[in-house]
N, C-alpha and C. Protein backbone atom coordinates (compact mmCIF):
# COMPACT_ATOMS: atom_id res chain seq x y z
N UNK A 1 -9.67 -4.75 51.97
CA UNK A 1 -10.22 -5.77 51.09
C UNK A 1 -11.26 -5.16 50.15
N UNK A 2 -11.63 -5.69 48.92
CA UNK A 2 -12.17 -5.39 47.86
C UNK A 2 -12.83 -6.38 47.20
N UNK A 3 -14.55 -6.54 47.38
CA UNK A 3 -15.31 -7.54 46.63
C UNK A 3 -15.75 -6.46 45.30
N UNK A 4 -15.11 -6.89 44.24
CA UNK A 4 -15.56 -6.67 42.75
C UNK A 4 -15.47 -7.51 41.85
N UNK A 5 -17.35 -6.98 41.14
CA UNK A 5 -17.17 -7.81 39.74
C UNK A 5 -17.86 -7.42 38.77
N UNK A 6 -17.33 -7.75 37.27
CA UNK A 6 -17.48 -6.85 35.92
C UNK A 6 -17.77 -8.16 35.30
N UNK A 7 -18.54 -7.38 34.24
CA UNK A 7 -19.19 -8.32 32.94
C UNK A 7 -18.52 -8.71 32.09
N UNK A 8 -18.79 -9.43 30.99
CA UNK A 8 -17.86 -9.86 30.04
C UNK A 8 -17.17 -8.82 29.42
N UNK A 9 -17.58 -7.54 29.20
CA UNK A 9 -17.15 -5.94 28.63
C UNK A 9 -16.00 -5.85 29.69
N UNK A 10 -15.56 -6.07 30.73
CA UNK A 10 -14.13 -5.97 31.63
C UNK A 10 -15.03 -4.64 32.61
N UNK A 11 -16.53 -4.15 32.44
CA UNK A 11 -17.09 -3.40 33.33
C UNK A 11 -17.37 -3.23 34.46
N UNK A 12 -17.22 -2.69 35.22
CA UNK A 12 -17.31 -3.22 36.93
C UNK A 12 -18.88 -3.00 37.37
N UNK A 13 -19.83 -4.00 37.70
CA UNK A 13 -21.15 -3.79 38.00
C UNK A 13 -21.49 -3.79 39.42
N UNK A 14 -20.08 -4.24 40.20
CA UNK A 14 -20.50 -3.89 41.82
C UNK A 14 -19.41 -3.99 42.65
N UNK A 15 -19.04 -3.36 43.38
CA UNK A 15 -17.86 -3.18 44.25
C UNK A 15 -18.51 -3.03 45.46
N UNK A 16 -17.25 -3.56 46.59
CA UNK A 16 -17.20 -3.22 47.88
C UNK A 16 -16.46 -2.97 48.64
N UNK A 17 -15.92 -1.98 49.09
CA UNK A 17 -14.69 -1.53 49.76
C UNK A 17 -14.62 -1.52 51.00
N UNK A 18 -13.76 -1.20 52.37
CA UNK A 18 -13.70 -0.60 53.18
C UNK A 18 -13.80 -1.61 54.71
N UNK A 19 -13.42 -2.64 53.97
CA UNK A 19 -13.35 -3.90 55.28
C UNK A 19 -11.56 -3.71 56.07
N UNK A 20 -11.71 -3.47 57.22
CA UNK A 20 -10.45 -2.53 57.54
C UNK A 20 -9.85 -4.26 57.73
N UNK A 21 -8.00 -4.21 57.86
CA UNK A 21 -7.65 -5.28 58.18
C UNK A 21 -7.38 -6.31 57.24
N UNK A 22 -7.23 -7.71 57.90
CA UNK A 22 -7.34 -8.32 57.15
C UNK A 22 -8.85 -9.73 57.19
N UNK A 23 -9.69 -10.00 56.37
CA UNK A 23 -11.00 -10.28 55.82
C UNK A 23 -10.84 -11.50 55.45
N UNK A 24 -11.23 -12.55 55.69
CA UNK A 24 -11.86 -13.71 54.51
C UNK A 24 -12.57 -13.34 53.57
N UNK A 25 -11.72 -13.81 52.17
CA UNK A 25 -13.31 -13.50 51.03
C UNK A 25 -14.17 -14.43 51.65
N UNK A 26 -14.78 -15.78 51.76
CA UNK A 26 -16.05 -15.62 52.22
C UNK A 26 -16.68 -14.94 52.94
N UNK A 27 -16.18 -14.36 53.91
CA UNK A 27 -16.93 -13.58 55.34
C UNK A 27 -17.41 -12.50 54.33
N UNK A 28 -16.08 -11.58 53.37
CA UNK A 28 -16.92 -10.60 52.81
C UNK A 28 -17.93 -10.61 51.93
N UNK A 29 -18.16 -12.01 50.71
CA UNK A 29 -19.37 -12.59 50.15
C UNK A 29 -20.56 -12.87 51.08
N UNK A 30 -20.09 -13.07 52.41
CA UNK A 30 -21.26 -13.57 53.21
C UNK A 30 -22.24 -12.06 53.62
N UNK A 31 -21.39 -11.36 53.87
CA UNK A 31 -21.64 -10.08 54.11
C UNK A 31 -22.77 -9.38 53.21
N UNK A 32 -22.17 -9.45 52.06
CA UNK A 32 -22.38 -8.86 50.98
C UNK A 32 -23.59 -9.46 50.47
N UNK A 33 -24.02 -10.93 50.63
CA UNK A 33 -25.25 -11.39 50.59
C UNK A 33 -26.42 -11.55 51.25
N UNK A 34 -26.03 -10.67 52.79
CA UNK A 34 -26.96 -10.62 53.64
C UNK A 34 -27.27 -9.18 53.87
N UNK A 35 -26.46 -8.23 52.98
CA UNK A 35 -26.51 -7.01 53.33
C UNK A 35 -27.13 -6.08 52.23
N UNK A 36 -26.73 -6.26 51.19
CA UNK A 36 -26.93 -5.57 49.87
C UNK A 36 -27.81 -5.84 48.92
N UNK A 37 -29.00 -5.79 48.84
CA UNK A 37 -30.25 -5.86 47.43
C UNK A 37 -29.50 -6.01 46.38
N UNK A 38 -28.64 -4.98 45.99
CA UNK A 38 -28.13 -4.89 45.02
C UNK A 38 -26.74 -5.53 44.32
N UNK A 39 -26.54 -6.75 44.76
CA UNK A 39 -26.14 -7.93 44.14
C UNK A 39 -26.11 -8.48 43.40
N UNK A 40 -25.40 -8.89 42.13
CA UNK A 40 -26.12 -9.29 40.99
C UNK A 40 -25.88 -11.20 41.39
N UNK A 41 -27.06 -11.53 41.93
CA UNK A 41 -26.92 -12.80 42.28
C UNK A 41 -27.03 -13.61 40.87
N UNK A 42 -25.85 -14.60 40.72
CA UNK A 42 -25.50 -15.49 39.05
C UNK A 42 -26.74 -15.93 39.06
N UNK A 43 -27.52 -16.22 37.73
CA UNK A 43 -29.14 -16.83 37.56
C UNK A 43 -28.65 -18.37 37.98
N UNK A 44 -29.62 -19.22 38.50
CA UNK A 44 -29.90 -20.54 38.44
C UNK A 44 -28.44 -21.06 36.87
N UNK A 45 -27.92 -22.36 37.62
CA UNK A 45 -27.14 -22.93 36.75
C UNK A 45 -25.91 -22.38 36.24
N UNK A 46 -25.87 -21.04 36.80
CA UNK A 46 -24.36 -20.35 36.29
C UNK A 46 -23.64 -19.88 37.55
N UNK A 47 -22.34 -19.56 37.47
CA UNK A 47 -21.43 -19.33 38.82
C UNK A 47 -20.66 -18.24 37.93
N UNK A 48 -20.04 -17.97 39.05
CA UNK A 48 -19.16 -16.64 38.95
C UNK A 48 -17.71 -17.33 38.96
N UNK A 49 -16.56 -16.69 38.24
CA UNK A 49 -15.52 -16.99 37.98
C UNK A 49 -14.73 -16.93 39.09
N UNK A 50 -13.80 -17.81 40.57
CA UNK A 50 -13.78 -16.45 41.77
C UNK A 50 -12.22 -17.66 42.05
N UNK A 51 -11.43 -16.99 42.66
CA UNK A 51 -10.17 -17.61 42.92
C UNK A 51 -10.75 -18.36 44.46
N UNK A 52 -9.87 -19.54 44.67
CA UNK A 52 -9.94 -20.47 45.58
C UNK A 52 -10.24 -19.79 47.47
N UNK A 53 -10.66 -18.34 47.69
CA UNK A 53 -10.90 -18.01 48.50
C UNK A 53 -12.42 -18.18 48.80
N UNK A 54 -13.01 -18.60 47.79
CA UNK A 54 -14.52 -18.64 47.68
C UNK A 54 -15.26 -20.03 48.19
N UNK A 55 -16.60 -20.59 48.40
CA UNK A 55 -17.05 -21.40 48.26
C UNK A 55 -17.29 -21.80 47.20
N UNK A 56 -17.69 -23.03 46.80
CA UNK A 56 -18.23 -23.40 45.68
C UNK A 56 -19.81 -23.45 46.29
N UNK A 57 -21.09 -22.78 45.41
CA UNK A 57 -22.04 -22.96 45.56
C UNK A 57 -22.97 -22.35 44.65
N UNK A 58 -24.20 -22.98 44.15
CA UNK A 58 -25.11 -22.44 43.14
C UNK A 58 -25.07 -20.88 43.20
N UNK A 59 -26.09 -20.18 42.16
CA UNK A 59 -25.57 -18.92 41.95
C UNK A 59 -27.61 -18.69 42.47
């Protein structure tokens, strides 16, 4: 499994690799928000673009 995401430029500003198996994207967002500083958490009032594996929730 693979949490990545890029800016409006199609740039990739953060990846995460190496979840052996098979993963829930939430479990790996959950992960990824309890684990990593370096997150680009969406400001207040904006969300991230994310296919139906995701929660819906403020940024």
């Amino acid at each position: 499994n693979v949490l990545a995401i890029c800016d409006f430029d199609m740039r990739f500003t953060f990846a995460v690799t190496g979840w052996p198996g098979s993963a829930h994207d939430s479990r790996v967002l959950n992960h990824v928000l309890a684990n990593f500083l370096s997150f680009p958490v969406a400001p207040k009032g904006k969300y991230y673009l994310v296919d139906s594996g995701y929660p819906n929730r403020t940024g």
